[in-house]
Protein backbone atom coordinates (compact mmCIF):
# COMPACT_ATOMS: atom_id res chain seq x y z
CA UNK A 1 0.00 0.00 0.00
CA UNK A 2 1.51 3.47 -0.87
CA UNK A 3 0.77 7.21 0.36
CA UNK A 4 0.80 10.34 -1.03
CA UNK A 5 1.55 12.92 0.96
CA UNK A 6 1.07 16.72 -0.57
CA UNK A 7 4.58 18.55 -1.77
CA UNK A 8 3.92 21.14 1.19
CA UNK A 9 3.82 18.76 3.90
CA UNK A 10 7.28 16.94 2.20
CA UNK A 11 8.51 20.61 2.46
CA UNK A 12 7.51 21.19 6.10
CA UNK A 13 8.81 17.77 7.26
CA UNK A 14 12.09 18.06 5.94
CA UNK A 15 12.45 21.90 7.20
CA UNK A 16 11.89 20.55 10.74
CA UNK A 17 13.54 17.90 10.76
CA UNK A 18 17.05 20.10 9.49
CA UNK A 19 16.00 22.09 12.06
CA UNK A 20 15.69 19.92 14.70
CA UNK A 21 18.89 18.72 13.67
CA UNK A 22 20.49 22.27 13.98
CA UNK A 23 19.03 22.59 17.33
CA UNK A 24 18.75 19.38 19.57
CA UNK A 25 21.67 16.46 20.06
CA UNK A 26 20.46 13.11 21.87
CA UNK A 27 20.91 12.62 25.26
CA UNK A 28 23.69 10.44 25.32
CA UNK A 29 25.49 12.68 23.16
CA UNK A 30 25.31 15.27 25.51
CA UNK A 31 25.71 13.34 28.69
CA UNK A 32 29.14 11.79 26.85
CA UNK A 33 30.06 15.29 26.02
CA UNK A 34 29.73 16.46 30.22
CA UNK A 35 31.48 13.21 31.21
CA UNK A 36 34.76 14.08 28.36
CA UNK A 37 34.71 17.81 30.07
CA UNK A 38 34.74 16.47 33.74
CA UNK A 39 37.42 14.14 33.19
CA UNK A 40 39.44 16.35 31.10
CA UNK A 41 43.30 17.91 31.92
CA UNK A 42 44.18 19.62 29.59
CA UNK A 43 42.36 23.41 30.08
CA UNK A 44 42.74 24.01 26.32
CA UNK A 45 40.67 20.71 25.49
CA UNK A 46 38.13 21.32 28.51
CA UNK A 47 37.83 25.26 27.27
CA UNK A 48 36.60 23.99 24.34
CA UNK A 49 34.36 20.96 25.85
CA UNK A 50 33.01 24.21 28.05
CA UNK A 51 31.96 25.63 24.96
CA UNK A 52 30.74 22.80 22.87
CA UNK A 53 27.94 22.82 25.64
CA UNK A 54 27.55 26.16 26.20
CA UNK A 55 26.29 26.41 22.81
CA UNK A 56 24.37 23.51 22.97
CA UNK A 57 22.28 25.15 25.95
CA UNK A 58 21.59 28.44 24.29
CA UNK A 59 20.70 25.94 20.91
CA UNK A 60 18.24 24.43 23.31
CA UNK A 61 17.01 27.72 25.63
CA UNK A 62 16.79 29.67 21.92
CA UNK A 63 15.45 27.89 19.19
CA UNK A 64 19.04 28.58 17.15
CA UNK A 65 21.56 26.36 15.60
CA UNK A 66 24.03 24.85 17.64
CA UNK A 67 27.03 26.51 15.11
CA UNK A 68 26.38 29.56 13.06
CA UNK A 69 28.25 27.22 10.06
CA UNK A 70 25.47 23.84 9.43
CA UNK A 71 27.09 23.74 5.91
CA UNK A 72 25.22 23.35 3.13
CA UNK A 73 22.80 20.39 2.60
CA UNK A 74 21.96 19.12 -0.86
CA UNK A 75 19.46 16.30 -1.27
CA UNK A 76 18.51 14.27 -4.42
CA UNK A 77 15.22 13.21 -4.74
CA UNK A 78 13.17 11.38 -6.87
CA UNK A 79 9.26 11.91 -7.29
CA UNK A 80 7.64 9.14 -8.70
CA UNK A 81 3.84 9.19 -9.85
């Protein structure tokens, strides 16, 4: 069994799902990313875990991509009838 869906809800799915993707990270991600800073020596590398999740909390508290450079996404799609 197949289903249509319209082009404007293909559009709006795949806007929030790149956005989404700009925005959120999975727990475990995250949590692996707090554990790396804790255990950290070097100041250098912890500065930087420090700010790696910094930016993931203002991603999170704002709506706005975790790094102002998300690159540039092409897709290739086929529409079949």
């Amino acid at each position: 069994m197949s289903s249509k869906i319209s082009r404007e809800n293909f559009i709006r799915s795949v806007a929030d799902l790149l956005r989404k993707a700009e925005i959120e990270l999975p727990d475990d991600v995250v949590d692996a990313l707090r554990k790396a800073e804790a255990r950290e020596e070097n100041e250098v590398a912890k500065s930087q875990l420090r700010a790696i999740l910094k930016n993931i909390e203002i991603a999170k508290n704002h709506g706005v991509p975790m790094c102002q450079d998300t690159g540039i996404m092409i897709f290739f799609c086929r529409a079949r009838n």
